[in-house]
C-alpha atoms as a PDB file:
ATOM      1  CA  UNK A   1      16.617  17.324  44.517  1.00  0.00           C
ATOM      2  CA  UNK A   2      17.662  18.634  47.883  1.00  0.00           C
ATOM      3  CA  UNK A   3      15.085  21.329  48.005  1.00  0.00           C
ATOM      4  CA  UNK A   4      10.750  20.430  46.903  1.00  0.00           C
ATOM      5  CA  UNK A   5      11.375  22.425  43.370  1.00  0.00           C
ATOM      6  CA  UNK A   6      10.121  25.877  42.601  1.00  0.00           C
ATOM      7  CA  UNK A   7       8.848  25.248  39.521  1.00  0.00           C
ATOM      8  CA  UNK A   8       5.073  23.654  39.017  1.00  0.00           C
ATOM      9  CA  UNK A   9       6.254  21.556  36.242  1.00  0.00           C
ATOM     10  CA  UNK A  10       9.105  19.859  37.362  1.00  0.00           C
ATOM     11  CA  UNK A  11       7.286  19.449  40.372  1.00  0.00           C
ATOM     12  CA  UNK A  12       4.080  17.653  38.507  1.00  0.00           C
ATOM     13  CA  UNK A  13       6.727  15.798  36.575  1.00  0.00           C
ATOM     14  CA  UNK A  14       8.767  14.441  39.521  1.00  0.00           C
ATOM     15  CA  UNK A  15       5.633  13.236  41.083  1.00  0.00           C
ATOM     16  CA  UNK A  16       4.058  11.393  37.899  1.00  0.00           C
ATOM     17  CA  UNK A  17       7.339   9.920  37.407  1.00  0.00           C
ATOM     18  CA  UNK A  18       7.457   8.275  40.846  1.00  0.00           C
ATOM     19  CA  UNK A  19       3.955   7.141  40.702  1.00  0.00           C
ATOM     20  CA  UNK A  20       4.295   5.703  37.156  1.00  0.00           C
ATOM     21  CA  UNK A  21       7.739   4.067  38.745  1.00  0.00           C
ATOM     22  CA  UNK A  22       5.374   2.545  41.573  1.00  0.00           C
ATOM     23  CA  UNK A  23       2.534   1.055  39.234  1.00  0.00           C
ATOM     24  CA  UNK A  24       5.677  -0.454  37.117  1.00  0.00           C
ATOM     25  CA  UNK A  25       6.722  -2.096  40.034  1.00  0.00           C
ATOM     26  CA  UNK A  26       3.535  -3.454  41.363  1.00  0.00           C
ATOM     27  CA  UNK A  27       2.920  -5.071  38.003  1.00  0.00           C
ATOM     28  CA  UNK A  28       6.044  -6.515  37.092  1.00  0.00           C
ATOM     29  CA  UNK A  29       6.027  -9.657  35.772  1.00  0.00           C
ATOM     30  CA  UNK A  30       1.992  -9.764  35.516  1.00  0.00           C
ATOM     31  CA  UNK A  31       1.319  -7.853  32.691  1.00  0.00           C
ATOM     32  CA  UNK A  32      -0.301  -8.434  29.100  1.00  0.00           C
ATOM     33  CA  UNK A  33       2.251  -7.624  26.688  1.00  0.00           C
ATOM     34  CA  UNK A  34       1.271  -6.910  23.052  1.00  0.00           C
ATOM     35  CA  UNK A  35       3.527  -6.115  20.074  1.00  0.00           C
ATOM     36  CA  UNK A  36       2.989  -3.063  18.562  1.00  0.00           C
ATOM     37  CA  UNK A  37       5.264  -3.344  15.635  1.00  0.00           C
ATOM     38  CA  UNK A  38       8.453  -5.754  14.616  1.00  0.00           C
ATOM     39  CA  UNK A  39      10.632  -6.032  18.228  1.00  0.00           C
ATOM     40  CA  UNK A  40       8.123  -3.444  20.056  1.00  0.00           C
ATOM     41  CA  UNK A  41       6.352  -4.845  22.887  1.00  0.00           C
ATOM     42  CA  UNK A  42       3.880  -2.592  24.865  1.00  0.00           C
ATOM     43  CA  UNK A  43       1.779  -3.446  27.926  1.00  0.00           C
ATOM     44  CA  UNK A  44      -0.734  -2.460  29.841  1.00  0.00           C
ATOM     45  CA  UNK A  45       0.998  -0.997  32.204  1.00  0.00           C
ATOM     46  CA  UNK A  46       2.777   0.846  29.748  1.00  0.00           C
ATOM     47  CA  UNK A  47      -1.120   2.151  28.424  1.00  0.00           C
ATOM     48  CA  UNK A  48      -2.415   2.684  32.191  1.00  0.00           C
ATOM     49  CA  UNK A  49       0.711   4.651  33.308  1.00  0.00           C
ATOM     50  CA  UNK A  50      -0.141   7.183  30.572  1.00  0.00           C
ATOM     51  CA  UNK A  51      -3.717   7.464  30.845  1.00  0.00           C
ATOM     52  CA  UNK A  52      -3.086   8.819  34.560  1.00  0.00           C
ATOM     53  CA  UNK A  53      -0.210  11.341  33.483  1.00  0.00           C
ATOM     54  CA  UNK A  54      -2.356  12.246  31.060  1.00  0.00           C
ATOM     55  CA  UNK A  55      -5.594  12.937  33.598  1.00  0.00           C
ATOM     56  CA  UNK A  56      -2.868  14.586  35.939  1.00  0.00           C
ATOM     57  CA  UNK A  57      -1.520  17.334  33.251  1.00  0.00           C
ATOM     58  CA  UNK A  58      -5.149  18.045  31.904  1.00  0.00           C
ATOM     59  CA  UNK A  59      -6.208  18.736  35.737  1.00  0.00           C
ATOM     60  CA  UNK A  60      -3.373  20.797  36.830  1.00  0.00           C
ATOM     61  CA  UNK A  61      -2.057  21.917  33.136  1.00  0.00           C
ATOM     62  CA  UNK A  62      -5.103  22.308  30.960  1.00  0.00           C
ATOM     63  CA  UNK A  63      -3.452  24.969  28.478  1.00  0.00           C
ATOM     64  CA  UNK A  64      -0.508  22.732  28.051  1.00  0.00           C
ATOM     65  CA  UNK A  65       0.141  20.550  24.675  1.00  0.00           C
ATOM     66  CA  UNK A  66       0.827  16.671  25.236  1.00  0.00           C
ATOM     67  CA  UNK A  67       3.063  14.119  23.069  1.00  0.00           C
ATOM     68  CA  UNK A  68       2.913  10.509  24.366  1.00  0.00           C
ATOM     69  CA  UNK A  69       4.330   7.759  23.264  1.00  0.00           C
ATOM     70  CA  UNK A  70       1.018   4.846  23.743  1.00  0.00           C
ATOM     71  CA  UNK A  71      -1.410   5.580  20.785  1.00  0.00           C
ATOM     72  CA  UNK A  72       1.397   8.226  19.662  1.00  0.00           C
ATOM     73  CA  UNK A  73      -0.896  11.107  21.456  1.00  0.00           C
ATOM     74  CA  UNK A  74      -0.572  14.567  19.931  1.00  0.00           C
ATOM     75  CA  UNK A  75      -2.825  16.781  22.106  1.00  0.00           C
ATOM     76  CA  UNK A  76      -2.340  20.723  20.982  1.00  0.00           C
ATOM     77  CA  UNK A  77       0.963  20.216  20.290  1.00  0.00           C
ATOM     78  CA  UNK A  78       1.417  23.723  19.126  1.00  0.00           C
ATOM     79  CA  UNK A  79       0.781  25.363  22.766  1.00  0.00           C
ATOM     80  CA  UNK A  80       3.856  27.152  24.246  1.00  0.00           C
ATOM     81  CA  UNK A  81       4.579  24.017  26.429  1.00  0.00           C
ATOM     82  CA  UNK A  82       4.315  20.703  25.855  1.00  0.00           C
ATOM     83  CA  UNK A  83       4.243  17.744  27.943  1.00  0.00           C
ATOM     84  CA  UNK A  84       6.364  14.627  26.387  1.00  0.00           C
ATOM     85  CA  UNK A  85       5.806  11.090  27.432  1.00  0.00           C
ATOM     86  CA  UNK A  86       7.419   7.962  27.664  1.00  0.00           C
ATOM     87  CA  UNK A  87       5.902   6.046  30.511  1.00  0.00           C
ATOM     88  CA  UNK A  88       7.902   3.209  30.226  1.00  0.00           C
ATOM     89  CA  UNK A  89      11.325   4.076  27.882  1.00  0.00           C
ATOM     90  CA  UNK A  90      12.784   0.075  27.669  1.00  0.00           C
ATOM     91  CA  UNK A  91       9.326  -1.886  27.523  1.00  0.00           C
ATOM     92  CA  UNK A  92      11.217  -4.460  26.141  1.00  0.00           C
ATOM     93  CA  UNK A  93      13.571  -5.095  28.907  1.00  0.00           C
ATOM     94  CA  UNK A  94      10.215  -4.506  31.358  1.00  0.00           C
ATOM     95  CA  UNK A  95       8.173  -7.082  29.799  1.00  0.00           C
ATOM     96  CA  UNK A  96      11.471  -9.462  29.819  1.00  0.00           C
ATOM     97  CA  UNK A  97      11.518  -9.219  33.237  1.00  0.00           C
ATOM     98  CA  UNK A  98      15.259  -7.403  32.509  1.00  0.00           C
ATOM     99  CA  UNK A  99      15.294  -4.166  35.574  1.00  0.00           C
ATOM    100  CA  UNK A 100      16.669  -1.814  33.134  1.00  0.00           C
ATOM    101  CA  UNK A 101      13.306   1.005  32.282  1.00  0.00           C
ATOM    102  CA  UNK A 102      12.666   4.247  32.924  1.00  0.00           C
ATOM    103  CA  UNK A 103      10.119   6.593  33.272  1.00  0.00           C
ATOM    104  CA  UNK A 104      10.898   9.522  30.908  1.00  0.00           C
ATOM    105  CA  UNK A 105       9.224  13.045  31.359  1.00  0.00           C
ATOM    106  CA  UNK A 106       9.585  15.807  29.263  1.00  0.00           C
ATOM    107  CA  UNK A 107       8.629  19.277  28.812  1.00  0.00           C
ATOM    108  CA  UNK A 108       9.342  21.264  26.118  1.00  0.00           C
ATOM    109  CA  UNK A 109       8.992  25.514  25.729  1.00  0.00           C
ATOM    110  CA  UNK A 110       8.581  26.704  22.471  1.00  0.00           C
ATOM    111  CA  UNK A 111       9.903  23.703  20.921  1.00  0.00           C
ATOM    112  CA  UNK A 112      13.067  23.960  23.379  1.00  0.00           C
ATOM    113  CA  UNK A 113      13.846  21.454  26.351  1.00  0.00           C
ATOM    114  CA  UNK A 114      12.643  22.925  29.185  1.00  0.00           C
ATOM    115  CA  UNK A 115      12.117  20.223  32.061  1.00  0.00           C
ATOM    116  CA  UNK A 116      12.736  16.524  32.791  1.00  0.00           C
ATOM    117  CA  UNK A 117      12.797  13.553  34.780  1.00  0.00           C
ATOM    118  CA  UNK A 118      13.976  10.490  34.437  1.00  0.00           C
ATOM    119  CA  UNK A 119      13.422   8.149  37.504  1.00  0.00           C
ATOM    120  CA  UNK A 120      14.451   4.383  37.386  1.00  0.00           C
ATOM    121  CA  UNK A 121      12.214   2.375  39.758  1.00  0.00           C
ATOM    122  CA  UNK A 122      14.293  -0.692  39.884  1.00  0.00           C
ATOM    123  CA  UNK A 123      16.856   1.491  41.647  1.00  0.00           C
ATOM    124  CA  UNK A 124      15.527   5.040  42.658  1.00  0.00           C
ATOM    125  CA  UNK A 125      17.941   6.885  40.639  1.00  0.00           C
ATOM    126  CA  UNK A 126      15.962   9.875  39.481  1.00  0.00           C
ATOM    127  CA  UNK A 127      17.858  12.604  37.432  1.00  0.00           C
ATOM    128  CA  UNK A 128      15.657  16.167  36.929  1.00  0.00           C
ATOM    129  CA  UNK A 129      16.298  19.553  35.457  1.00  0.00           C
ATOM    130  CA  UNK A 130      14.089  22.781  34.825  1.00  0.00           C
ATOM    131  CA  UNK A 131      15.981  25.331  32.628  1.00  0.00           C
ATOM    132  CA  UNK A 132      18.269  27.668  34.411  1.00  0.00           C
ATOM    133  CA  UNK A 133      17.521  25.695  37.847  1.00  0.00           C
ATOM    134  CA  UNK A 134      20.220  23.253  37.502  1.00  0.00           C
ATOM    135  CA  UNK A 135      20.339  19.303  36.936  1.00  0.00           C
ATOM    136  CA  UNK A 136      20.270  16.717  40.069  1.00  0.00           C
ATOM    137  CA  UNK A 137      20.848  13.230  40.460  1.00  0.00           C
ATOM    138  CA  UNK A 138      18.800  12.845  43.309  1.00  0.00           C
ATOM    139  CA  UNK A 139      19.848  15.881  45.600  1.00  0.00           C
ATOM    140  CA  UNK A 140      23.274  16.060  43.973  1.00  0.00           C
ATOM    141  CA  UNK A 141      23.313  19.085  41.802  1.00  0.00           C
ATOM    142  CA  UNK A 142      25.410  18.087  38.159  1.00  0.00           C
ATOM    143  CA  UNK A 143      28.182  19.794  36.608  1.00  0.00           C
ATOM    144  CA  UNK A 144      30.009  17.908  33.499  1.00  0.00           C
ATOM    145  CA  UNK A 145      33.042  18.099  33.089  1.00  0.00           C
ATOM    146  CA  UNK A 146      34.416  18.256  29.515  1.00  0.00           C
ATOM    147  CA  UNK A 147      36.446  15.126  28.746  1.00  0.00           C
ATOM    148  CA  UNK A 148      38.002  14.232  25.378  1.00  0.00           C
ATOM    149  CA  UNK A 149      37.278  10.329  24.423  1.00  0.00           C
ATOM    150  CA  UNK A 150      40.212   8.129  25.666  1.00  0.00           C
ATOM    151  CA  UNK A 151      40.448   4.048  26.226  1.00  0.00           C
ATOM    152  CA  UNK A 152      38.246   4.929  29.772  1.00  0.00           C
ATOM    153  CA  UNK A 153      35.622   6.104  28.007  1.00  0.00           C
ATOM    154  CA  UNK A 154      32.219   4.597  27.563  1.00  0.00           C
ATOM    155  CA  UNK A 155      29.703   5.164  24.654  1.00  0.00           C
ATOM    156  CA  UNK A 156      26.290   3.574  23.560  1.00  0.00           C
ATOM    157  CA  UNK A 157      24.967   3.135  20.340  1.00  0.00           C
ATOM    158  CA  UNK A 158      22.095   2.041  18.973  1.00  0.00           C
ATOM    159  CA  UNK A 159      21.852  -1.431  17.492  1.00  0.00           C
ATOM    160  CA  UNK A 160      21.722  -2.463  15.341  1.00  0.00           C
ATOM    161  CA  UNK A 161      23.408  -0.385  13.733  1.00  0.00           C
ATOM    162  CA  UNK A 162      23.216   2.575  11.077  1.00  0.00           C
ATOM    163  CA  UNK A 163      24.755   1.972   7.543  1.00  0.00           C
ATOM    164  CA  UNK A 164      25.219   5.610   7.678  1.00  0.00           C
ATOM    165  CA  UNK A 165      27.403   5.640  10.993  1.00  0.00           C
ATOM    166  CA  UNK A 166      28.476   1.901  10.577  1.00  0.00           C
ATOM    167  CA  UNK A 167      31.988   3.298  10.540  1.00  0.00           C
ATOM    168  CA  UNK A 168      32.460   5.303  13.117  1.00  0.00           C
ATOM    169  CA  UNK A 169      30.387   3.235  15.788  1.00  0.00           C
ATOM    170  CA  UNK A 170      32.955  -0.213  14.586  1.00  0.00           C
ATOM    171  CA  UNK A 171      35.762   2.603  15.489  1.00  0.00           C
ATOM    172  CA  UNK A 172      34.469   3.357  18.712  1.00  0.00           C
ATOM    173  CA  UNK A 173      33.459  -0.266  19.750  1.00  0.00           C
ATOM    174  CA  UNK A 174      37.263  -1.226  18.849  1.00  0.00           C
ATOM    175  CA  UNK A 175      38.349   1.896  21.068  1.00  0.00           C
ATOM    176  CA  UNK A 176      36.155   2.178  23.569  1.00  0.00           C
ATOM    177  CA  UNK A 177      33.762   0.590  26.684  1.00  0.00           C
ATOM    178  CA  UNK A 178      29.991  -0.168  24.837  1.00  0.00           C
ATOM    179  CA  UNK A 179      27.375   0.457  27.532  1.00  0.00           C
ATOM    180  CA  UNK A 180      23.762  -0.265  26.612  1.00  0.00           C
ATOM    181  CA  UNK A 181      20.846  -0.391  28.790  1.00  0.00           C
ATOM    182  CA  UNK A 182      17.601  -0.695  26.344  1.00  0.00           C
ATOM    183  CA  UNK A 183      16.837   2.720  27.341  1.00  0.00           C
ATOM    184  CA  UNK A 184      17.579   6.183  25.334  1.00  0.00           C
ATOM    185  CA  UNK A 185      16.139   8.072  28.201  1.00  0.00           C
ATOM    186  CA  UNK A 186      19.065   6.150  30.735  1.00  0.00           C
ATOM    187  CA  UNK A 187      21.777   6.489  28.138  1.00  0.00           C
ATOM    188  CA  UNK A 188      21.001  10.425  28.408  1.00  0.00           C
ATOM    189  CA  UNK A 189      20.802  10.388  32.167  1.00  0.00           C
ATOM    190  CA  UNK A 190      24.430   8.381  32.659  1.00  0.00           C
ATOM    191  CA  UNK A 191      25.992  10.560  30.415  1.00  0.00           C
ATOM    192  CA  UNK A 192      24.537  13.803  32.230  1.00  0.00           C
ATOM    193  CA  UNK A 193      26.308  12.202  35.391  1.00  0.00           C
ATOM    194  CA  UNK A 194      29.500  12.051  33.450  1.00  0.00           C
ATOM    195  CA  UNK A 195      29.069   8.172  33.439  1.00  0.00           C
ATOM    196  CA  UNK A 196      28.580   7.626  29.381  1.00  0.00           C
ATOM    197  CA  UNK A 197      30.888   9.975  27.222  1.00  0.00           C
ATOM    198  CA  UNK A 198      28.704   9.511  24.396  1.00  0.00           C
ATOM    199  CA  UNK A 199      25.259   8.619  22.877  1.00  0.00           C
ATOM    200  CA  UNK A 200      24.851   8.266  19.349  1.00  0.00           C
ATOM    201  CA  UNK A 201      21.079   7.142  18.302  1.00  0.00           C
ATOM    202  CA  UNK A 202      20.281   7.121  14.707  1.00  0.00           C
ATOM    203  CA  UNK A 203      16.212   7.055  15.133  1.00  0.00           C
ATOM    204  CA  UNK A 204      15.249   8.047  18.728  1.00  0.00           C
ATOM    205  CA  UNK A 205      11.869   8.866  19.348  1.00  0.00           C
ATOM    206  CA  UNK A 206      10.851  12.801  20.821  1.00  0.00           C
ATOM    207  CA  UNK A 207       9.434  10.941  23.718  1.00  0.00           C
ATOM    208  CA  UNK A 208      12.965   8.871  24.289  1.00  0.00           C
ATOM    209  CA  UNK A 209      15.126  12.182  23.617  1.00  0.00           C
ATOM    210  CA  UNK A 210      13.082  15.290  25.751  1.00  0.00           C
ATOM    211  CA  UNK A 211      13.653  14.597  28.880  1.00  0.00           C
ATOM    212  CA  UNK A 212      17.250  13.359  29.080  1.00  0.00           C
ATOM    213  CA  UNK A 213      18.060  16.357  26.924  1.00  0.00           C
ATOM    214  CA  UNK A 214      17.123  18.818  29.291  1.00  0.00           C
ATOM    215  CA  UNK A 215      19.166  17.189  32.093  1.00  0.00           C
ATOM    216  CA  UNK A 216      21.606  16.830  30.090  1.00  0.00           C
ATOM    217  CA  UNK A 217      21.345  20.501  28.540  1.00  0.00           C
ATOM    218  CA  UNK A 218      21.456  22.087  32.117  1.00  0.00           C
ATOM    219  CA  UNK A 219      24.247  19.680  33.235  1.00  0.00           C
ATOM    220  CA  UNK A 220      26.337  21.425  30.850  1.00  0.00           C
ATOM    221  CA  UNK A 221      26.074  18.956  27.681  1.00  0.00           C
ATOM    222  CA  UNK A 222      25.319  19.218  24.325  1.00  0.00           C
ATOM    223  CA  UNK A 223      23.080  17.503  22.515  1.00  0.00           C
ATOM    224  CA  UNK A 224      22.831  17.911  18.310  1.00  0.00           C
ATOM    225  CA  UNK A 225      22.709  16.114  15.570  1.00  0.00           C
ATOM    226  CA  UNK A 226      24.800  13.741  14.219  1.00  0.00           C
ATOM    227  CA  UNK A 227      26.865  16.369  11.868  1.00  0.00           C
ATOM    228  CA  UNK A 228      26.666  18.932  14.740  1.00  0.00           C
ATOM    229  CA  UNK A 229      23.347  20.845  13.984  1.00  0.00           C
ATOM    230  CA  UNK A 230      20.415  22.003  15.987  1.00  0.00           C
ATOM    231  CA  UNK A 231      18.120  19.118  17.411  1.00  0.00           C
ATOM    232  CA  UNK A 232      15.967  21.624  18.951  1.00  0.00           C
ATOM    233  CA  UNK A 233      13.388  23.432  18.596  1.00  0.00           C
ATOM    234  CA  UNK A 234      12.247  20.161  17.987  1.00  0.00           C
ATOM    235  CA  UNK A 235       9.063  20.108  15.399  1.00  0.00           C
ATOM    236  CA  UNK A 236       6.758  17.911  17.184  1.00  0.00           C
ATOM    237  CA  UNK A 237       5.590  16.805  13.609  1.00  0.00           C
ATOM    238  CA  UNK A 238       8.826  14.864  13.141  1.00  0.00           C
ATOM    239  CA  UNK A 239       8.658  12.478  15.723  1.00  0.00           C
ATOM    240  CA  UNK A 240      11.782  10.559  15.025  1.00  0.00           C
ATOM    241  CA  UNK A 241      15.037  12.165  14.498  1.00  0.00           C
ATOM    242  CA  UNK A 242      18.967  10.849  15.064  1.00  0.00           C
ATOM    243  CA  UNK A 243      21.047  12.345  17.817  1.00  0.00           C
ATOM    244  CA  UNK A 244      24.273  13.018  18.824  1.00  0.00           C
ATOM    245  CA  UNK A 245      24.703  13.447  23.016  1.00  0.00           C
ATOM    246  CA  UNK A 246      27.541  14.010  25.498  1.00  0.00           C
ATOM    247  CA  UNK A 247      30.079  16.191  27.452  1.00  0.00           C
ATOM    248  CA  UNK A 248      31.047  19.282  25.282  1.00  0.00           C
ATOM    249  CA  UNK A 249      34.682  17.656  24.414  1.00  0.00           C
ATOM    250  CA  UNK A 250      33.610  14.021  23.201  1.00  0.00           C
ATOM    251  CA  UNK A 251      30.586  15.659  21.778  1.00  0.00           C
ATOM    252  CA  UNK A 252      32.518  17.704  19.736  1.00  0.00           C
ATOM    253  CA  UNK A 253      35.146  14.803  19.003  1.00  0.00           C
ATOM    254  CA  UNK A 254      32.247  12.469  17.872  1.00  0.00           C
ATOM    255  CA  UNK A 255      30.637  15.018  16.002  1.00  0.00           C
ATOM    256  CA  UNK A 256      34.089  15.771  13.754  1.00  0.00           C
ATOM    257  CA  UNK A 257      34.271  11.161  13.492  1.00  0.00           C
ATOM    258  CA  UNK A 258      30.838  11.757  12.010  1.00  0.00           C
ATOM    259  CA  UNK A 259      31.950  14.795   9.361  1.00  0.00           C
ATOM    260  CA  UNK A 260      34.343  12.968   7.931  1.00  0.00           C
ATOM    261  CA  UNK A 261      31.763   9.959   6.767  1.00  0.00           C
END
């Protein structure tokens, strides 16, 4: 941003986000990895990246709630605000030794997006928002522009893919540019700088989705569900939900491809 921000949060969150960025760095390529589940690594990085968010929002937030992603953390998640976590959103890629992660930090108010950040240490691109402060990519303050889909455009979907939304995403991939970086939380950021058109995940995690939605939100995107209803306020219980993401006009194209299923 061009200005230190205002607001505590963001400013906690921009800070954390940089500092996990740094420890990512540092370790590359000389971590333990572990698998976690079928295709999901974690590492200790990934562990030791939360633990000191999680000491930093308890020392300077202590009557905040916490989602995190390591352990699946749920820490007073009914408080007015609550801290979401995804220290490193594309483990897989990191512990491939593939420079395509992010660090992903959320904030929602009363179940609503109310800050991110998203910082990419491989290349210091760093997208933030606080609600009715703006969105920046790096000190350049975001406005998106509405733009109907067209043979230009690029989309990313998850793979593989949805039975549900099998035909629409073969539509698009026939239509249009696929662009796919292992990471929800950079999908949301590219699309807030008018970059991706659309983002269509059929199970993202609250931790992948919070903080790119409120860039996105206060870039002037939308961000719903699949059919076109309310993502948000986002029950904390349910970690994993689908979502439909992009500029108002292939948001709302996407959303009618998806009605007609």
């Amino acid at each position: 941003m061009a200005d230190a921000p205002t607001d505590p949060r963001l400013a906690l969150a921009l800070r954390i986000a940089e500092e996990a960025g740094r420890h990512a760095l540092a370790r590359a390529g000389r971590t333990v990895v572990e698998w976690k589940g079928p295709g999901d690594r974690v590492t200790e990085v990934d562990r030791a990246v939360q633990a000191r968010m999680l000491q930093e929002i308890a020392t300077w937030f202590p009557g905040d709630g916490v989602v995190a992603e390591e352990g699946e953390h749920r820490i007073h998640p009914e408080r007015e605000f609550v801290w979401v976590l995804d220290p490193l959103d594309g483990t897989n890629n990191y512990a491939l030794g593939i420079p395509s992660y992010a660090v992903a930090v959320g904030v929602l108010r009363s179940g609503e997006p109310y800050a991110g950040v998203i910082h990419d240490p491989n290349t210091g691109f760093t997208c933030s928002a606080v609600r009715g402060g703006g969105a920046f990519a790096g000190d350049r303050k975001l406005a998106l522009a509405a733009r109907l889909l067209s043979p230009s455009s690029n989309v990313s979907v998850r793979v593989p893919l949805d039975p549900r939304f099998e035909p629409v995403t073969i539509a698009w991939l026939r239509r249009y540019k696929l662009r796919a970086f292992g990471s929800v939380a950079l999908h949301l950021a590219y699309a807030a700088i008018g970059a991706i058109d659309v983002v269509l995940d059929h199970r993202a995690a609250l931790w992948d989705l919070v903080a790119g939605a409120a860039v996105l939100l206060e870039a002037g995107g939308v961000v719903s569900d699949p059919m076109g209803g309310p993502v948000f306020p986002a029950a904390v219980a349910g970690i994993h939900a689908p979502f439909l993401a992009g500029n108002p006009a292939a948001h709302a194209e996407a959303v009618a491809a998806c009605r007609r299923l």
